[in-house]
Protein backbone atom coordinates (compact mmCIF):
# COMPACT_ATOMS: atom_id res chain seq x y z
CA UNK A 1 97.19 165.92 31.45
CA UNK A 2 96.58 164.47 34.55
CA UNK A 3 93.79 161.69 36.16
CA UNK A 4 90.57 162.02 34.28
CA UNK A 5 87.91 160.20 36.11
CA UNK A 6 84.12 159.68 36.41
CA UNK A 7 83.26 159.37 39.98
CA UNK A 8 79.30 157.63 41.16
CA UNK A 9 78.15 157.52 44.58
CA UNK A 10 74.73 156.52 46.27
CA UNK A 11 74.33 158.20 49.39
CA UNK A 12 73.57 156.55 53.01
CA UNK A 13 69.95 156.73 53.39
CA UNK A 14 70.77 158.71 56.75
CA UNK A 15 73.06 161.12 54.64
CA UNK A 16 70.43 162.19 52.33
CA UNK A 17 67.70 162.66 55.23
CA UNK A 18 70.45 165.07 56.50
CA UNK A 19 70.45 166.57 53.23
CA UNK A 20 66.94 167.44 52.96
CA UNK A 21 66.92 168.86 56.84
CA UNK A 22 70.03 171.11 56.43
CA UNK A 23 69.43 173.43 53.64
CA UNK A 24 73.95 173.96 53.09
CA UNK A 25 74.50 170.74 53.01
CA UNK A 26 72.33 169.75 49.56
CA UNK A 27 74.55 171.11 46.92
CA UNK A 28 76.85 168.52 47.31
CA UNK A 29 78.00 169.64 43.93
CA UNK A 30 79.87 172.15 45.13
CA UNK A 31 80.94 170.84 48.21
CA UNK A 32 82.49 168.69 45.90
CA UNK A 33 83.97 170.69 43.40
CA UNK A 34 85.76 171.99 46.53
CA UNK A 35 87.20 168.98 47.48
CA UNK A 36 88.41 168.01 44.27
CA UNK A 37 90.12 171.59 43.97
CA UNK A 38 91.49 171.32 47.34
CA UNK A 39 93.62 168.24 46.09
CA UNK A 40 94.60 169.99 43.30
CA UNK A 41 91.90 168.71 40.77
CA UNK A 42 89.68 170.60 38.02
CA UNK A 43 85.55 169.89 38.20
CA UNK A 44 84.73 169.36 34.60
CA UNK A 45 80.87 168.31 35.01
CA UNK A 46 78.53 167.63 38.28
CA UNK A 47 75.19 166.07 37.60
CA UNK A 48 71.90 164.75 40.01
CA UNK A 49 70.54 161.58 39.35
CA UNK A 50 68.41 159.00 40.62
CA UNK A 51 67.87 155.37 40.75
CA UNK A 52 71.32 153.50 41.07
CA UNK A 53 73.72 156.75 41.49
CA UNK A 54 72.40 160.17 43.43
CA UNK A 55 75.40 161.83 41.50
CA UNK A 56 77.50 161.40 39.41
CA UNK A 57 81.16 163.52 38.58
CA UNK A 58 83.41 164.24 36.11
CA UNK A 59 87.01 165.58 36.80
CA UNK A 60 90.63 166.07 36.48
CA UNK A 61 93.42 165.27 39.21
CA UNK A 62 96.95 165.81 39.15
CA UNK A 63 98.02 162.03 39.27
CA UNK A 64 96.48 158.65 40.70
CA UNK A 65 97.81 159.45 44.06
CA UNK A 66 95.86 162.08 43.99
CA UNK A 67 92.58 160.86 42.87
CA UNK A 68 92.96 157.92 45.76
CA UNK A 69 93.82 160.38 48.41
CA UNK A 70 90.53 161.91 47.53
CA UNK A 71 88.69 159.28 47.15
CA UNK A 72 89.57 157.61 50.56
CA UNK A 73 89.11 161.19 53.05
CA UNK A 74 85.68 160.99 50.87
CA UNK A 75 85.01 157.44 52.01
CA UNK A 76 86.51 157.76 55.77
CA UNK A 77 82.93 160.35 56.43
CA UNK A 78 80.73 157.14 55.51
CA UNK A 79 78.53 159.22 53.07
CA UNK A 80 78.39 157.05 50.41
CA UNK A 81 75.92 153.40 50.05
CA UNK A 82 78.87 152.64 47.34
CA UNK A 83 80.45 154.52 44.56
CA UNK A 84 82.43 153.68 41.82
CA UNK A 85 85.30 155.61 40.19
CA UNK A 86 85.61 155.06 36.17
CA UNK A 87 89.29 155.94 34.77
CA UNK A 88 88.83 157.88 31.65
CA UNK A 89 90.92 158.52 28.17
CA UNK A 90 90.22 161.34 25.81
CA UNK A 91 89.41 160.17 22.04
CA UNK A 92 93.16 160.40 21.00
CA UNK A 93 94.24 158.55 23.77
CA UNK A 94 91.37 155.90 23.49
CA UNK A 95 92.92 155.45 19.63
CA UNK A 96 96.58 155.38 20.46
CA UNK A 97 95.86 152.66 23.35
CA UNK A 98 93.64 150.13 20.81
CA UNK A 99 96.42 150.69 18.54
CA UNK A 100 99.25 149.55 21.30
CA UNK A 101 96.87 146.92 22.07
CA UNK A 102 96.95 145.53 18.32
CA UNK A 103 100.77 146.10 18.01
CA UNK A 104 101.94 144.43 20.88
CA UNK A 105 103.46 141.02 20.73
CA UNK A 106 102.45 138.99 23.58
CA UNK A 107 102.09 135.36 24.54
CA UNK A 108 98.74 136.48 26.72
CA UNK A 109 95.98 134.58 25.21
CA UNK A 110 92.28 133.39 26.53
CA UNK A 111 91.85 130.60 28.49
CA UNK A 112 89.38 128.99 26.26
CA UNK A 113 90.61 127.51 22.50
């Protein structure tokens, strides 16, 4: 398995007027999902929203590197107000990492007693 991710991004203000006057460019779900495939990634879910986030993305990448190289030819066309990219683990994965995380002997401790 690859990069699992959840991507958000708020659109310029100037990005989504362009939206709304050029009728190819609102499905930015699929402009995406072509993206992602083009750097070897698998669209899992797309979804609309509003308030904070205009969409909101779900997907598999190869590797990191991949996910980054994405992520920055994305951010080089100034589309996005901000976005934020969310690392994901399946269930198992989520369970075998709390389980490293209790069975690992470390000196790391808070910085509060």
């Amino acid at each position: 398995m690859g990069a699992l991710v959840l991507y958000m991004v708020k659109y310029e203000n100037n990005q989504k007027a362009a939206m709304l006057n050029n009728a190819p460019m609102r499905d930015r779900a699929a402009i995406h999902r072509k993206a992602i495939a083009d750097f070897g990634g698998t669209p899992i879910a797309q979804y609309g929203s509003y308030g904070e986030y205009d969409m909101v993305y779900i997907y598999e990448m190869p590797d990191d590197v991949s996910v980054a190289a994405n992520l920055h030819l994305t951010d080089s066309f100034g589309l996005a107000k901000y976005s934020k990219i969310v690392p994901l683990l399946n269930a198992g994965d989520f369970v075998r990492s709390m389980k490293a995380a209790a069975e690992v002997e470390t000196e790391y401790s808070p910085a509060t007693t």
